[in-house]
C-alpha atoms as a PDB file:
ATOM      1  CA  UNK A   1      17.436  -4.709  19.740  1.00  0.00           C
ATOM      2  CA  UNK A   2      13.982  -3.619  18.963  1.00  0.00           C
ATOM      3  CA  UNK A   3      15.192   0.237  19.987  1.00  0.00           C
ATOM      4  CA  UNK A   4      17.551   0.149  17.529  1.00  0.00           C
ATOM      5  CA  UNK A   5      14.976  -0.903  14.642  1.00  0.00           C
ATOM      6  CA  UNK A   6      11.796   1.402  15.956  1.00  0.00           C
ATOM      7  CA  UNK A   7      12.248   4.889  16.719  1.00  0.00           C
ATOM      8  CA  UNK A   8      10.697   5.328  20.491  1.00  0.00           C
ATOM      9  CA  UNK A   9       9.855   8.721  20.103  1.00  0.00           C
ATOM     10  CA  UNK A  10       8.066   8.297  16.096  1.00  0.00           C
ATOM     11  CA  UNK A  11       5.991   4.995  18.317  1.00  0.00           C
ATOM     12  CA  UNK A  12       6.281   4.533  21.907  1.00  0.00           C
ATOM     13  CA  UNK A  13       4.834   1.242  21.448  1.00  0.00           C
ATOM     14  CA  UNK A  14       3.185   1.447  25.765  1.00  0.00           C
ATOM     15  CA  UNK A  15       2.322   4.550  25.849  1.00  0.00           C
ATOM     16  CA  UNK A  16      -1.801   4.500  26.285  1.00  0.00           C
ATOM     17  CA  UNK A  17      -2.229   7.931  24.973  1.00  0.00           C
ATOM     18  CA  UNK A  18      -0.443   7.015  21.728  1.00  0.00           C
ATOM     19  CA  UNK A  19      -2.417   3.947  21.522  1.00  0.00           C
ATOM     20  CA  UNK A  20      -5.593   5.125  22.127  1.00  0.00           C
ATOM     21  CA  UNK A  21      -4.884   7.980  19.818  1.00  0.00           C
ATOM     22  CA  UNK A  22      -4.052   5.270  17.211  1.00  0.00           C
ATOM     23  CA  UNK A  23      -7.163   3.581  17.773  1.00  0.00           C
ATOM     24  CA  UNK A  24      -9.195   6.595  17.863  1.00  0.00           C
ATOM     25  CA  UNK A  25      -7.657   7.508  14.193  1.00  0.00           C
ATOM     26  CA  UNK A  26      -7.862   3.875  12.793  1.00  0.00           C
ATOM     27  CA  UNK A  27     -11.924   3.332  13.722  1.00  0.00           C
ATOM     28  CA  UNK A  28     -12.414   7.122  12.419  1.00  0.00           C
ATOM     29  CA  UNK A  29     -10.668   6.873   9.589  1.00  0.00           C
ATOM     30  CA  UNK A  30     -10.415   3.243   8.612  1.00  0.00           C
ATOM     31  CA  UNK A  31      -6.185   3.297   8.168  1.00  0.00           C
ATOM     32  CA  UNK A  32      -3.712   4.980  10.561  1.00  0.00           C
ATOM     33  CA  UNK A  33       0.003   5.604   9.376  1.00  0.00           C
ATOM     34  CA  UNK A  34       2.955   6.536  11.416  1.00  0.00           C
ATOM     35  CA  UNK A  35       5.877   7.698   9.687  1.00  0.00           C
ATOM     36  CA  UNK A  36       9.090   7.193  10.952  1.00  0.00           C
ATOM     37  CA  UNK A  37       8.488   4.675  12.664  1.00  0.00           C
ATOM     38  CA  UNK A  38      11.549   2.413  11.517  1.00  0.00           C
ATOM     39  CA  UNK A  39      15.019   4.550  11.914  1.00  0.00           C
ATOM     40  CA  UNK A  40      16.752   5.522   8.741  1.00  0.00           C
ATOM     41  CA  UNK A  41      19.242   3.078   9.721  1.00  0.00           C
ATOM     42  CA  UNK A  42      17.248   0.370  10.173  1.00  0.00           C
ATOM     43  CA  UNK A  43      15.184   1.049   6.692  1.00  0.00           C
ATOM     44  CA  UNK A  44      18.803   0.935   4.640  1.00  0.00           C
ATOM     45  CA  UNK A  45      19.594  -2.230   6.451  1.00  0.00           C
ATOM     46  CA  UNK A  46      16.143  -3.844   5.559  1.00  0.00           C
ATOM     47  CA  UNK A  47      16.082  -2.737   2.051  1.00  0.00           C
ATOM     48  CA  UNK A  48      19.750  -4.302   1.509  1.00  0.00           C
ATOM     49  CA  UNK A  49      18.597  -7.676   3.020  1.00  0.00           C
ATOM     50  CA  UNK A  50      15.585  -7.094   0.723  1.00  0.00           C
ATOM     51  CA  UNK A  51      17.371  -6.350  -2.550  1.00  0.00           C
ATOM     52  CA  UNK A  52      19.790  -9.297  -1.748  1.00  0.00           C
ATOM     53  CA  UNK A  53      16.794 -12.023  -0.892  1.00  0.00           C
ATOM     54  CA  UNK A  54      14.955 -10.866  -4.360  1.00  0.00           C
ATOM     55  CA  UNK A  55      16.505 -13.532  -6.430  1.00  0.00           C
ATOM     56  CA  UNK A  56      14.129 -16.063  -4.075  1.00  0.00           C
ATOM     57  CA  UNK A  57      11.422 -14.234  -4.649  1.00  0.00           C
ATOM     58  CA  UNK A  58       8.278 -16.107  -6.339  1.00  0.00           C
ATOM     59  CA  UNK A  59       6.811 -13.498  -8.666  1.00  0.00           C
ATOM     60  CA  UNK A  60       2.937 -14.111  -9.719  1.00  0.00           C
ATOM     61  CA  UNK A  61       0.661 -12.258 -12.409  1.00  0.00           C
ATOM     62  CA  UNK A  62      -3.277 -13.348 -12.105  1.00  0.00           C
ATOM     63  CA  UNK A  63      -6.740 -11.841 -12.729  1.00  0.00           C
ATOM     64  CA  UNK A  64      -9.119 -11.817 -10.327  1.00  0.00           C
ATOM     65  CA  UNK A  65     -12.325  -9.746  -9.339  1.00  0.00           C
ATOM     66  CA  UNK A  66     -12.323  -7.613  -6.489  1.00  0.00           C
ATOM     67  CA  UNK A  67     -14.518  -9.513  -4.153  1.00  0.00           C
ATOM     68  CA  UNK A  68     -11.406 -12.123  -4.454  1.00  0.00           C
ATOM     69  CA  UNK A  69     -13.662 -15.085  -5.350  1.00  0.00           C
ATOM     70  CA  UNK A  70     -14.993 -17.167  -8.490  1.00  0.00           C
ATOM     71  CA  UNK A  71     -16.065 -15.967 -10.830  1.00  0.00           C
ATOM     72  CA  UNK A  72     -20.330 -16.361 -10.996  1.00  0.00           C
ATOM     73  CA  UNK A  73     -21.412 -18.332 -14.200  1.00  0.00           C
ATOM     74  CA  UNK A  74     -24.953 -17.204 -13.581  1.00  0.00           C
ATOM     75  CA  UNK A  75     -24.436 -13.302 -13.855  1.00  0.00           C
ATOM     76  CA  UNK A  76     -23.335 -12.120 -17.454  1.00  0.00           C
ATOM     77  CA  UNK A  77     -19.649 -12.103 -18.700  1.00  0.00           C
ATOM     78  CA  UNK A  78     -19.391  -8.567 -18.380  1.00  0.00           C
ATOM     79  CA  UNK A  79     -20.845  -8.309 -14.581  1.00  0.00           C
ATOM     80  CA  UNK A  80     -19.096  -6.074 -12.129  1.00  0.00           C
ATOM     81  CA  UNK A  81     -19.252  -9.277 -10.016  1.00  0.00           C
ATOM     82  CA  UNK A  82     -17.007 -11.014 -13.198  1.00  0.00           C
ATOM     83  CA  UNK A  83     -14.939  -8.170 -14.221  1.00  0.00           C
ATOM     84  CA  UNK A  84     -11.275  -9.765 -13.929  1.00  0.00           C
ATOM     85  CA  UNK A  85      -8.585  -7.088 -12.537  1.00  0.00           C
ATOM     86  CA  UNK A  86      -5.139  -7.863 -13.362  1.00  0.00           C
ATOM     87  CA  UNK A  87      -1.831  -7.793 -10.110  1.00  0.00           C
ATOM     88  CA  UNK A  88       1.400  -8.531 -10.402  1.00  0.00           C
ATOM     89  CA  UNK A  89       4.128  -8.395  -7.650  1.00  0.00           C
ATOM     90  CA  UNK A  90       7.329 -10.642  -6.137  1.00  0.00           C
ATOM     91  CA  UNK A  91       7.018 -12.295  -2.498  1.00  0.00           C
ATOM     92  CA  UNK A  92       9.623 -14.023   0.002  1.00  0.00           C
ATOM     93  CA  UNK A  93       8.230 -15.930   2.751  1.00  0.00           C
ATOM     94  CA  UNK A  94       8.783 -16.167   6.678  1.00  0.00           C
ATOM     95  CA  UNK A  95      10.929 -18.928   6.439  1.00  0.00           C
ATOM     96  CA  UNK A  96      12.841 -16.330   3.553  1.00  0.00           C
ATOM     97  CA  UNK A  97      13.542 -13.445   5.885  1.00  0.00           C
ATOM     98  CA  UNK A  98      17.247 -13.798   7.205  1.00  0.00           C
ATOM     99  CA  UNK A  99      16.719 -15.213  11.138  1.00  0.00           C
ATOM    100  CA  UNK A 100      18.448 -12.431  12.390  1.00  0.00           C
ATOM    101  CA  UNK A 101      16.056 -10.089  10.058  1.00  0.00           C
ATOM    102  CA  UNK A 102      14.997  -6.769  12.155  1.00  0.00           C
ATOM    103  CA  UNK A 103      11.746  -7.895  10.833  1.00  0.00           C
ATOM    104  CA  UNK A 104      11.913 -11.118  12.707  1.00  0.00           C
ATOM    105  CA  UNK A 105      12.396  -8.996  16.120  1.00  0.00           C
ATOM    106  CA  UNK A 106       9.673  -6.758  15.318  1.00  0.00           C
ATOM    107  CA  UNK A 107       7.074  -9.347  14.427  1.00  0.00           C
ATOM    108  CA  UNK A 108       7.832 -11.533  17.009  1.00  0.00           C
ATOM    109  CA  UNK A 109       8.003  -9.087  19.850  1.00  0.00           C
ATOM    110  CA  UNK A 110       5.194  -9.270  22.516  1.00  0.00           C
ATOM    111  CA  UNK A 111       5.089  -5.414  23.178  1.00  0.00           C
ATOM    112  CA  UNK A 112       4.976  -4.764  18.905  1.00  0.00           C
ATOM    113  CA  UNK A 113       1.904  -7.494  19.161  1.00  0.00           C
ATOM    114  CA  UNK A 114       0.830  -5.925  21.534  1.00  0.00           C
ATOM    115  CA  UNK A 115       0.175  -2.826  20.449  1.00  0.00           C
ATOM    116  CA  UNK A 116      -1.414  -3.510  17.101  1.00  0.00           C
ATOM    117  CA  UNK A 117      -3.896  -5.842  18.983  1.00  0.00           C
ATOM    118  CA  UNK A 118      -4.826  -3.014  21.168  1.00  0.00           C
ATOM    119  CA  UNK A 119      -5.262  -0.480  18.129  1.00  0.00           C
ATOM    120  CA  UNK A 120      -7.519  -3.333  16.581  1.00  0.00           C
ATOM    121  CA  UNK A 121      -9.248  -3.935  19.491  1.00  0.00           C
ATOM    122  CA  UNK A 122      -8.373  -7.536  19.668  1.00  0.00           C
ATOM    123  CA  UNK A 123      -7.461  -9.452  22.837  1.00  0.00           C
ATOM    124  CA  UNK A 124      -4.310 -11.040  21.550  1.00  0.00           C
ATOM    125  CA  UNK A 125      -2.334 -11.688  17.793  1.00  0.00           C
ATOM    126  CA  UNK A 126      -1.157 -14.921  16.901  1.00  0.00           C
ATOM    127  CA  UNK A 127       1.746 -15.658  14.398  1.00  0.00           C
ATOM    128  CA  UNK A 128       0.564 -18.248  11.437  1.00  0.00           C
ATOM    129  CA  UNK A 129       0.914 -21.648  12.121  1.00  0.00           C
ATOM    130  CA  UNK A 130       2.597 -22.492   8.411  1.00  0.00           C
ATOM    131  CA  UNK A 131       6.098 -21.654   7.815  1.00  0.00           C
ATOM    132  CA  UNK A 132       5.200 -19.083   4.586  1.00  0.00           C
ATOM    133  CA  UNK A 133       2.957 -16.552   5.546  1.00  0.00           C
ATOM    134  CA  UNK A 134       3.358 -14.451   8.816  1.00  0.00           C
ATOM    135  CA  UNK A 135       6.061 -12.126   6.969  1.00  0.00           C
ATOM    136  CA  UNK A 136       5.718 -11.632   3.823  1.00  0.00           C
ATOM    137  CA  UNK A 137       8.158  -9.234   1.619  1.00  0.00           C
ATOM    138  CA  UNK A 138       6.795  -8.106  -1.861  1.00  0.00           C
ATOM    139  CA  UNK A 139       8.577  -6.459  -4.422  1.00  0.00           C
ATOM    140  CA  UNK A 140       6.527  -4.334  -7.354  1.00  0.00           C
ATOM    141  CA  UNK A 141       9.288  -3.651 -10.343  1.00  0.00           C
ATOM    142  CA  UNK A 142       8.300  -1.569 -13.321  1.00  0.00           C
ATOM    143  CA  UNK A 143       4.779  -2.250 -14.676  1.00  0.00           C
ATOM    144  CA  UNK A 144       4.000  -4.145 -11.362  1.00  0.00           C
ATOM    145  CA  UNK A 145       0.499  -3.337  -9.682  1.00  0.00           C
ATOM    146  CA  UNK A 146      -2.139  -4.789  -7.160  1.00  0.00           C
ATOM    147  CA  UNK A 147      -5.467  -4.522  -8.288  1.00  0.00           C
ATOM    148  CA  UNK A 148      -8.693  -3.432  -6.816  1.00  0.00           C
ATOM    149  CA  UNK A 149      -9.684  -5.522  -4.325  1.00  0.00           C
ATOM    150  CA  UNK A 150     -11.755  -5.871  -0.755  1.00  0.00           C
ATOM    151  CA  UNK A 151      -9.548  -7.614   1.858  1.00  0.00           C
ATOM    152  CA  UNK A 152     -10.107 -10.809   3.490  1.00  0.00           C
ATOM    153  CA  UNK A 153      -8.873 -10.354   7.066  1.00  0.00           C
ATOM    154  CA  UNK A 154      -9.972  -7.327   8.972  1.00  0.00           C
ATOM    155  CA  UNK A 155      -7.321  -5.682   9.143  1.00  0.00           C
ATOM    156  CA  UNK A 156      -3.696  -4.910   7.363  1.00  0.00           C
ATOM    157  CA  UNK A 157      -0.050  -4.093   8.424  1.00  0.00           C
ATOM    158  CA  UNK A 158       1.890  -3.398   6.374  1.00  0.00           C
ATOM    159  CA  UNK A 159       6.084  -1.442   6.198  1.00  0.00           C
ATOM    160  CA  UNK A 160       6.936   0.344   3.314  1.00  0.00           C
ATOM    161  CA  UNK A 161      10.824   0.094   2.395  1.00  0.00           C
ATOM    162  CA  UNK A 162      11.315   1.741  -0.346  1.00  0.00           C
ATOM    163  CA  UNK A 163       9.292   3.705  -2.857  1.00  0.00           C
ATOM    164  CA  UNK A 164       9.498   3.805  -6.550  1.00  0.00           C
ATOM    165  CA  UNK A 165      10.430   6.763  -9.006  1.00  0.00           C
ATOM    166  CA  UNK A 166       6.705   7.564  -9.485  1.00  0.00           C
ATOM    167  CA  UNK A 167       3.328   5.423  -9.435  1.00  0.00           C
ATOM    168  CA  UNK A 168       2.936   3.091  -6.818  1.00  0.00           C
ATOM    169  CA  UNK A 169       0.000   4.781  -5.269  1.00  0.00           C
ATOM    170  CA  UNK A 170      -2.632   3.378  -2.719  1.00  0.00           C
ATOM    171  CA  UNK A 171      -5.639   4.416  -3.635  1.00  0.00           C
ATOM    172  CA  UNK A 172      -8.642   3.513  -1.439  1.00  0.00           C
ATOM    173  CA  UNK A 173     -12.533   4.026  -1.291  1.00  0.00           C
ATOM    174  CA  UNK A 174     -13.221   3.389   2.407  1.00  0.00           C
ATOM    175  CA  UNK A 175     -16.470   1.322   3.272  1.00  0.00           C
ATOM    176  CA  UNK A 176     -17.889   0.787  -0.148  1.00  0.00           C
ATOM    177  CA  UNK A 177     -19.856  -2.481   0.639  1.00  0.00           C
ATOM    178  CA  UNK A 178     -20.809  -4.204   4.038  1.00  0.00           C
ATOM    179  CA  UNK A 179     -19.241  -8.167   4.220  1.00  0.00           C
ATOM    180  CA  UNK A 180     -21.288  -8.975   7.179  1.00  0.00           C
ATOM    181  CA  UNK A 181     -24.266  -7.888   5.729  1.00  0.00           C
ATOM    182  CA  UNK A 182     -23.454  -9.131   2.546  1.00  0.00           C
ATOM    183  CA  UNK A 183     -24.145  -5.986   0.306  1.00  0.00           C
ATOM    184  CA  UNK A 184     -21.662  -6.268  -1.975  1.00  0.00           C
ATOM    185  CA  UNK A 185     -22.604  -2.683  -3.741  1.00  0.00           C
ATOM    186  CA  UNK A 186     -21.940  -3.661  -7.339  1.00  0.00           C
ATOM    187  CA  UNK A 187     -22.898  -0.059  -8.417  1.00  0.00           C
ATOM    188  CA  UNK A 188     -20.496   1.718  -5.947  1.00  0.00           C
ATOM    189  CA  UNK A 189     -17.759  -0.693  -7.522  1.00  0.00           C
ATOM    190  CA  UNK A 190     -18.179  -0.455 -11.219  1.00  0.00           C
ATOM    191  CA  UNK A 191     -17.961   3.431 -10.624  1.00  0.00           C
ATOM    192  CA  UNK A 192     -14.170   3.087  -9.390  1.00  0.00           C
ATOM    193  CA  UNK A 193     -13.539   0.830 -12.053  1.00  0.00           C
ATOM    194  CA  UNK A 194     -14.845   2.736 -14.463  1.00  0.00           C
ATOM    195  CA  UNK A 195     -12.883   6.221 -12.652  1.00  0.00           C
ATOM    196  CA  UNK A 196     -16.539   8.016 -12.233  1.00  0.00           C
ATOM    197  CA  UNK A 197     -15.818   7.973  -8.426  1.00  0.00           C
ATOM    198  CA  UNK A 198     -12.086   9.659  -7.432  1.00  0.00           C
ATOM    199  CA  UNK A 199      -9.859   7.229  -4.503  1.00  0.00           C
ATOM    200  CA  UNK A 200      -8.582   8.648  -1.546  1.00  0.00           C
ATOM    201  CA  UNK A 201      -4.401   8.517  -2.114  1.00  0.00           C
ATOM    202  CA  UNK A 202      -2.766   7.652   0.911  1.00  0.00           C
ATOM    203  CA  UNK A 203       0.624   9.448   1.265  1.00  0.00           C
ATOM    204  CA  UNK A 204       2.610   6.764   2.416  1.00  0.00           C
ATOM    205  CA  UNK A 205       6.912   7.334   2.854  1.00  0.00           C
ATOM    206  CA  UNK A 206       9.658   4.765   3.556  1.00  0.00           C
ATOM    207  CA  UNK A 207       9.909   3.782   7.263  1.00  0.00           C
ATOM    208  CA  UNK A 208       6.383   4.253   7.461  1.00  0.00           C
ATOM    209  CA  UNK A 209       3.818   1.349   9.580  1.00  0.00           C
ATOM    210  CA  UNK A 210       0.302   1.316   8.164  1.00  0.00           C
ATOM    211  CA  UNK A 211      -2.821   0.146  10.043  1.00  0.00           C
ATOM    212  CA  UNK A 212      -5.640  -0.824   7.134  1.00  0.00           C
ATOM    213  CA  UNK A 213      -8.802  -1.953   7.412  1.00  0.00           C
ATOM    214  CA  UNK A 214      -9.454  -2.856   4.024  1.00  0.00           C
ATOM    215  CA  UNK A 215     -12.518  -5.601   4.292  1.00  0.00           C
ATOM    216  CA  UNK A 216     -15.089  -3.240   3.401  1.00  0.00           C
ATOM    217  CA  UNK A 217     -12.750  -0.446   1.807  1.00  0.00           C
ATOM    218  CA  UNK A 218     -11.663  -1.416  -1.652  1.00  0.00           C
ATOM    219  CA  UNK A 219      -7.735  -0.804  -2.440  1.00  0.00           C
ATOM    220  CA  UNK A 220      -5.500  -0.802  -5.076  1.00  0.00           C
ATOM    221  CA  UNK A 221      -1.784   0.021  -5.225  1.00  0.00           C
ATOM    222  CA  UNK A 222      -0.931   1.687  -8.939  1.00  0.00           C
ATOM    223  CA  UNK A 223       1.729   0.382 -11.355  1.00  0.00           C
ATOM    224  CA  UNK A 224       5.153   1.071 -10.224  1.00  0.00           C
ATOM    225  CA  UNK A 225       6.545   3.200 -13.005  1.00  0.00           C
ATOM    226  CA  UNK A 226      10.683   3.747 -13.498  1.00  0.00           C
ATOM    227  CA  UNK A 227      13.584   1.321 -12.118  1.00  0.00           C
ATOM    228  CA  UNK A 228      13.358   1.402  -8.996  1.00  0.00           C
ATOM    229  CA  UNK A 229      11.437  -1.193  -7.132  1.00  0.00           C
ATOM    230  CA  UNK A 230       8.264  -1.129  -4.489  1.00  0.00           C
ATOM    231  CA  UNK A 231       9.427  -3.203  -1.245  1.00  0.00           C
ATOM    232  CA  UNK A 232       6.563  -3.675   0.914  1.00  0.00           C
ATOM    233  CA  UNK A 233       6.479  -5.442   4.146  1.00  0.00           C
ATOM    234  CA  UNK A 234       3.377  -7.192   5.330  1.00  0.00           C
ATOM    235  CA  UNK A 235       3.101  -8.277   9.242  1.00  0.00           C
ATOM    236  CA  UNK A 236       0.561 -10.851   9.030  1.00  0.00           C
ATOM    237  CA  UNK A 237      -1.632 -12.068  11.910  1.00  0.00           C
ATOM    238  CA  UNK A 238      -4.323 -14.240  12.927  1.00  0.00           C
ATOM    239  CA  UNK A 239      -6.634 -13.509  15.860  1.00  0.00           C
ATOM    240  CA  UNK A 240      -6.803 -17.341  16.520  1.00  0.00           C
ATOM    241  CA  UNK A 241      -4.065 -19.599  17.525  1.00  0.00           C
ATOM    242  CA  UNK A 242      -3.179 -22.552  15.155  1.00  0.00           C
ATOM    243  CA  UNK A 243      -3.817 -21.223  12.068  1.00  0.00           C
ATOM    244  CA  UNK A 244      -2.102 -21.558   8.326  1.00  0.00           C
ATOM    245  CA  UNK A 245      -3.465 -20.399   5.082  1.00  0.00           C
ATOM    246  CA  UNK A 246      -4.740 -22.421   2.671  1.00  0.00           C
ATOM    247  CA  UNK A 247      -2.946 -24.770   0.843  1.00  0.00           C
ATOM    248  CA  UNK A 248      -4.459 -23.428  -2.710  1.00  0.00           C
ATOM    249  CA  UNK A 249      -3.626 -20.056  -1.486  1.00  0.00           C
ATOM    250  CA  UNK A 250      -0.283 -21.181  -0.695  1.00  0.00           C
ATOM    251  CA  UNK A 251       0.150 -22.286  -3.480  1.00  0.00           C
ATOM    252  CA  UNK A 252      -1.319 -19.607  -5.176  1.00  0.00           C
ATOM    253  CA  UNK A 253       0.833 -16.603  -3.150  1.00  0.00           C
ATOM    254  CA  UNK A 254       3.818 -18.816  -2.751  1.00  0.00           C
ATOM    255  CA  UNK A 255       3.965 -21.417  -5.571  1.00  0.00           C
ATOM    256  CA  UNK A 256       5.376 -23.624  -2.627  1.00  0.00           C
ATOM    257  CA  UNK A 257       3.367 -25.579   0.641  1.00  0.00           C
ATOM    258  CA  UNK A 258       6.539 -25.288   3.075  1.00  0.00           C
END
């Protein structure tokens, strides 16, 4: 089945050189893409099950800073550290995506696993352990955005579906602050807030896989402008067994525990 959903020759998904290449690219870089790697088919049939699932969908629109945490009540209102960012976006959960979803075979297939654990230099993937977040599919209608914002998890990957008429760009400004050191680089972040520092765009079509290390990179996906809407796929994994997100952030993502 999985043949029929990835194109072999876009990804061979065991072929060393390919994944080393990937790897080489990713820890270069800090994102790898590979277009085509879903067939044309497969992307019609997944935007379909998509567009028919949206009713479900739990759409959210909430400020938050880029860092992704509380606000700090001892820094001024008007700290970088404070400044509130606005997204916006639809999501369907795991338990959401149709059993029989292509997505389903791709996730859940050891060779796709993997893979991505040997671009990311991990020894093994694991799926969550709640029922909500290992697949998630989010939807970006007119107006729509993701704000800037530093990643939690290591690494990203993500499907694109479909694209909009216009807007819906990620932009990116790879390693501007260190997590494990803790430099947060407030000065490197209020200049791309305040546009005096220009994002990398990356070019991204339907069909495409992304690879994104986005802990120390900051990232933002524009407002999706005209009727048509932004259908993103993210493949979600933990590098630990056993584990489910929070059940604020649940309900937070979600609006829903299970």
């Amino acid at each position: 089945m999985l043949d029929r959903i990835i194109d072999p020759q876009a990804c061979p998904l065991d072929d060393p050189a390919f994944i080393a290449d990937c790897r080489r690219h990713l820890d270069e870089a800090g994102v790898v893409t590979i277009p085509g790697f879903l067939r044309q088919r497969a992307v019609a049939d997944l935007v379909a099950e998509a567009e028919s699932a949206a009713p479900e969908a739990f759409f959210t629109s909430s400020t938050h800073n880029v860092y992704l945490t509380p606000p700090d009540p001892a820094l001024p209102a008007d700290h970088v550290f404070n400044r509130q960012i606005t997204s916006s976006k639809g999501c369907i959960t795991t338990d959401q995506v149709p059993a029989g979803s292509g997505l389903h075979a791709i996730y859940d297939s050891a060779t796709f696993r993997a893979f991505i654990a040997a671009i990311v230099g991990e020894t093994a993937l694991h799926e969550y352990a709640d029922p909500l977040s290992s697949i998630n599919v989010h939807y970006a209608a007119a107006g729509q955005e993701l704000g800037w914002h530093f990643d939690n998890s290591s690494f990203a990957v993500t499907l694109l579906l479909q694209a909009p008429e216009s807007g819906g760009e990620f932009q990116y400004v790879r390693d501007l602050r260190d997590a494990d050191s803790n430099d947060l680089n407030f000065a490197g972040v209020e200049a791309v807030l305040d546009g005096e520092r220009t994002p990398d765009i990356l070019e991204v079509v339907p069909g495409t896989l992304v690879l994104f290390r986005g802990r120390n990179s900051m990232h933002r996906v524009t407002p999706t402008i005209g009727r048509r809407t932004r259908i993103l796929v993210v493949l979600a994994y933990n590098t630990e067994p056993g584990i489910a997100l929070s059940q604020a952030a649940r309900m937070t993502f979600y609006g829903r525990l299970g």
